[in-house]
N, C-alpha and C. Protein backbone atom coordinates (compact mmCIF):
# COMPACT_ATOMS: atom_id res chain seq x y z
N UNK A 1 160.26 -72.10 -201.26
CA UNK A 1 160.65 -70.71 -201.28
C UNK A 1 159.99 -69.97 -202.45
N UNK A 2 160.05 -70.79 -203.63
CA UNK A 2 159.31 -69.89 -204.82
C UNK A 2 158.10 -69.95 -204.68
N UNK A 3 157.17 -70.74 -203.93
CA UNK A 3 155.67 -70.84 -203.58
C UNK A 3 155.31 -69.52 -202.65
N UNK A 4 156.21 -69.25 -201.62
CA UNK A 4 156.47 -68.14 -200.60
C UNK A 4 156.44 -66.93 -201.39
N UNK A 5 157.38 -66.75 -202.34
CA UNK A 5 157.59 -65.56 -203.26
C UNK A 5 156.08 -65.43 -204.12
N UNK A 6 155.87 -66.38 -204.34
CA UNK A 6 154.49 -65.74 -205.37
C UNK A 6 153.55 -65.08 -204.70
N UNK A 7 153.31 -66.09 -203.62
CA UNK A 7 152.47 -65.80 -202.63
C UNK A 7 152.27 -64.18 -201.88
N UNK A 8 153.83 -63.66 -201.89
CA UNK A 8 153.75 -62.40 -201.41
C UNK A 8 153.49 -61.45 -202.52
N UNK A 9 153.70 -62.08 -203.70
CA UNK A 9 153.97 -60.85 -205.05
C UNK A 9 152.31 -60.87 -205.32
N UNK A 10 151.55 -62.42 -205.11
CA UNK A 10 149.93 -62.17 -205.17
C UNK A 10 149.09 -61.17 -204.14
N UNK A 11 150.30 -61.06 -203.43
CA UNK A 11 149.30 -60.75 -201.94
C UNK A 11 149.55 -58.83 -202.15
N UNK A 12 150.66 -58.35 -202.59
CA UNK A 12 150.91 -57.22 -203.20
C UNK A 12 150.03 -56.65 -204.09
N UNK A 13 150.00 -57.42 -205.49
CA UNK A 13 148.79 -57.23 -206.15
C UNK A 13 147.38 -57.05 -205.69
N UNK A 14 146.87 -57.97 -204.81
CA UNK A 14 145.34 -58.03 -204.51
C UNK A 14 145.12 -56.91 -203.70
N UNK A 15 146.34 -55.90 -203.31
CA UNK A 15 146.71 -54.97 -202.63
C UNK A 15 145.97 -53.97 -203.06
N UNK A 16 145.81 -53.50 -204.89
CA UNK A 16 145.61 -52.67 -205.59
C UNK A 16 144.34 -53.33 -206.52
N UNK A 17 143.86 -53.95 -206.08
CA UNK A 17 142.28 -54.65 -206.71
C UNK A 17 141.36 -54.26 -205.73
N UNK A 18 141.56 -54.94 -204.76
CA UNK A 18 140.73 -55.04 -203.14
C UNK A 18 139.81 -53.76 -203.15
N UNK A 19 138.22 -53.17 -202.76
CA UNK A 19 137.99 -52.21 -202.77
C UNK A 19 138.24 -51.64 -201.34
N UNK A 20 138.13 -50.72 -200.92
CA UNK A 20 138.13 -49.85 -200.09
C UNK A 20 137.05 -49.32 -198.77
N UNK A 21 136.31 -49.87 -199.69
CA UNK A 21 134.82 -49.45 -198.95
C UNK A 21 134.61 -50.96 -198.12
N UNK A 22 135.06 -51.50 -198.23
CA UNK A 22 134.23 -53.22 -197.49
C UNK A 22 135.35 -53.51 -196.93
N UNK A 23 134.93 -54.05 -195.39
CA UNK A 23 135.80 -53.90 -194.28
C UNK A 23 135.51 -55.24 -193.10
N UNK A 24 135.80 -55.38 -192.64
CA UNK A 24 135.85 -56.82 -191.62
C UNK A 24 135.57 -56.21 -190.18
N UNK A 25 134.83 -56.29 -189.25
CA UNK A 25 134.75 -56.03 -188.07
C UNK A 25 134.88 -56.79 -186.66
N UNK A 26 136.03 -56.71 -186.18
CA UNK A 26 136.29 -57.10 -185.18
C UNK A 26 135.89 -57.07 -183.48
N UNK A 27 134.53 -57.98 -182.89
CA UNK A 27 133.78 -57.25 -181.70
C UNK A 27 134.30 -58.05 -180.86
N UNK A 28 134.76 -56.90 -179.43
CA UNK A 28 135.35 -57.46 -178.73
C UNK A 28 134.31 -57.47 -177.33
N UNK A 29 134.81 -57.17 -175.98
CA UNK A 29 133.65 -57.29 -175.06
C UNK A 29 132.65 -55.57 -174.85
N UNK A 30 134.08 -54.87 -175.19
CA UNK A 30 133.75 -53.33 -174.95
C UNK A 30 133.89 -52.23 -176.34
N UNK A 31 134.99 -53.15 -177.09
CA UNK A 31 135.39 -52.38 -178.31
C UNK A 31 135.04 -52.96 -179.90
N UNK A 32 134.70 -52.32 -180.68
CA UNK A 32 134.83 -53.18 -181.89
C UNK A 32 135.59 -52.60 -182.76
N UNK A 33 136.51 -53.31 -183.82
CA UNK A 33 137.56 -52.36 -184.24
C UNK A 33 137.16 -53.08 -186.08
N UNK A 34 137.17 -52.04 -186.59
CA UNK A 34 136.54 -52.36 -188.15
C UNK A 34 138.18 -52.09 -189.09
N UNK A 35 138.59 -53.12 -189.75
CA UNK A 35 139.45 -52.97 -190.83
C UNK A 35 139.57 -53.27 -192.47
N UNK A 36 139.49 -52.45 -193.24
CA UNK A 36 139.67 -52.76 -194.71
C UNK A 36 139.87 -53.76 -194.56
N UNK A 37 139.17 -54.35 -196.05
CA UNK A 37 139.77 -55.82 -196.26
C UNK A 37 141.11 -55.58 -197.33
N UNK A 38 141.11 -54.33 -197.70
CA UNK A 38 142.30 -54.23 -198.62
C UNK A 38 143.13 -54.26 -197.40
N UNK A 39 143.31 -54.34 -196.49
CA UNK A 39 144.17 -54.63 -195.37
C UNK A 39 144.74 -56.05 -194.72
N UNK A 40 143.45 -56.53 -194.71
CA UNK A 40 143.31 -57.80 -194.18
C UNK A 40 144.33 -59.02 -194.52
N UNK A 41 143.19 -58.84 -196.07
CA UNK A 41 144.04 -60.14 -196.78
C UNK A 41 145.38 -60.21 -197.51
N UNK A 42 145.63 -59.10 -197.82
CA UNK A 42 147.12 -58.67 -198.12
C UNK A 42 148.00 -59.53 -196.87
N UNK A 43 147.64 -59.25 -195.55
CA UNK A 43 148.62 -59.54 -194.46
C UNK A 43 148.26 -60.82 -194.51
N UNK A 44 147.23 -61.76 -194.60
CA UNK A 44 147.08 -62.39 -194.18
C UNK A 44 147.87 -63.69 -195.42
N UNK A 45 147.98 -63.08 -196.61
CA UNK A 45 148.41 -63.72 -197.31
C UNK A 45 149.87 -63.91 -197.17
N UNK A 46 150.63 -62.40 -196.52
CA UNK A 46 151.94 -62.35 -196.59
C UNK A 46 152.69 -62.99 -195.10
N UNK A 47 151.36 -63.15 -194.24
CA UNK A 47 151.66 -63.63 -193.30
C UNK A 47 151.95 -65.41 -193.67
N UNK A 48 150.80 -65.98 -194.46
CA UNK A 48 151.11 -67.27 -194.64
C UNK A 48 152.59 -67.61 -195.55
N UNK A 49 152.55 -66.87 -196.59
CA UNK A 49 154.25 -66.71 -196.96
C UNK A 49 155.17 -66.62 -196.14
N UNK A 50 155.22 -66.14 -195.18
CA UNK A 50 156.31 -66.35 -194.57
C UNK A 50 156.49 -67.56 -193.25
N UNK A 51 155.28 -67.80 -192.92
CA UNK A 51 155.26 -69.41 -192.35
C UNK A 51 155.98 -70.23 -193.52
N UNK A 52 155.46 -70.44 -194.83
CA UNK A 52 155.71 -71.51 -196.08
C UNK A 52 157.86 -71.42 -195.86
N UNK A 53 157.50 -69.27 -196.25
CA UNK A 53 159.44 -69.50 -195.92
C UNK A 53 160.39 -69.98 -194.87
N UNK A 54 159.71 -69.59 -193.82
CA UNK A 54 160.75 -70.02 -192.64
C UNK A 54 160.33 -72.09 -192.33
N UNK A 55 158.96 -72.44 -193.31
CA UNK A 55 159.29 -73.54 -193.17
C UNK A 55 160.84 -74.34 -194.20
N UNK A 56 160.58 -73.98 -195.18
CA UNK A 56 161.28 -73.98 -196.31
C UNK A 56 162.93 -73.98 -196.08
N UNK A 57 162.88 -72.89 -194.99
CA UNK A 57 164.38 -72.74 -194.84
C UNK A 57 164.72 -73.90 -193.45
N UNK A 58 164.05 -74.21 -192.47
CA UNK A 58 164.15 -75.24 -191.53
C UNK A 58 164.42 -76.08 -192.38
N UNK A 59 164.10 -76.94 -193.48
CA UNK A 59 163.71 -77.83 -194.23
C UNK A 59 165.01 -78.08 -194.70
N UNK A 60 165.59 -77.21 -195.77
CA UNK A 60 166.85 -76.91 -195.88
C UNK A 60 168.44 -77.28 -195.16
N UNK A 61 168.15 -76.52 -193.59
CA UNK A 61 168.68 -76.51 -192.57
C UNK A 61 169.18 -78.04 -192.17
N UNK A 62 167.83 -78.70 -192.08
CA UNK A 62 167.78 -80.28 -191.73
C UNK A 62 168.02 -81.35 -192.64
N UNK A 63 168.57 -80.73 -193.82
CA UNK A 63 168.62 -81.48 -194.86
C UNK A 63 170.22 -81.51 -194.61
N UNK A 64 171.05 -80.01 -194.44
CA UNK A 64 172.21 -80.11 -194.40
C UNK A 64 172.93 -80.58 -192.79
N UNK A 65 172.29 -80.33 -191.88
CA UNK A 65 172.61 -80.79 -190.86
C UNK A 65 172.90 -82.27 -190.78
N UNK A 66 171.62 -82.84 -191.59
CA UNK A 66 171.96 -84.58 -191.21
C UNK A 66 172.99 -85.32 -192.52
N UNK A 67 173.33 -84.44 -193.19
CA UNK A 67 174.50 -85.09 -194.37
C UNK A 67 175.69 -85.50 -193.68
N UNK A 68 175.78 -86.91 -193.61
CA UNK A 68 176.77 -87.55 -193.38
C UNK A 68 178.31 -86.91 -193.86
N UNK A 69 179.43 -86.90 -192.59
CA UNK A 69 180.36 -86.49 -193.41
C UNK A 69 181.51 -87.25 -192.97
N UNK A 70 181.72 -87.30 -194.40
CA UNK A 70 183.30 -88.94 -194.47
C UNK A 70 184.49 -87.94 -194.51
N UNK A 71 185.23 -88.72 -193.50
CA UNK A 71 186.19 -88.34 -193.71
C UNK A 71 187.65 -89.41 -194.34
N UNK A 72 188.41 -88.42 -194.87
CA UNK A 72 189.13 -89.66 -195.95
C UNK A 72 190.40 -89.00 -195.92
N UNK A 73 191.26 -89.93 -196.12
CA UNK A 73 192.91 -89.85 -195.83
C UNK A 73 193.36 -90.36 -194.74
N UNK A 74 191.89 -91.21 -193.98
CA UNK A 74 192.76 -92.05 -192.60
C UNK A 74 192.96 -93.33 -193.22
């Protein structure tokens, strides 16, 4: 989860570095669609953060699910 968090707080930052002018182009059969990279990698970073979190929290999940539970006073 704290790997997740940096990850988005880096991906924020590179937000306001990234230039403006240089862009990624996407060609399709009929269309080509051009996007900032101050766009790009921001998402792409915040996108992998949140794979890392929702692994993180499954992880969690399965940790408490399989805890054995005793019961006592029989």
């Amino acid at each position: 989860m704290i790997i997740s968090e940096a990850l988005a707080l880096v991906a924020v930052a590179i937000q306001f570095i990234l230039p403006n002018a240089v862009g990624i182009s996407l060609h399709g059969t009929h269309k080509t669609i051009a996007l900032p990279i101050r766009w790009v990698v921001p998402l792409l970073l915040i996108s992998i953060a949140g794979v890392l979190s929702l692994a993180a929290l499954f992880n969690m999940y399965w940790r408490l699910a399989h805890v054995p539970i005793s019961v006592t006073g029989q």
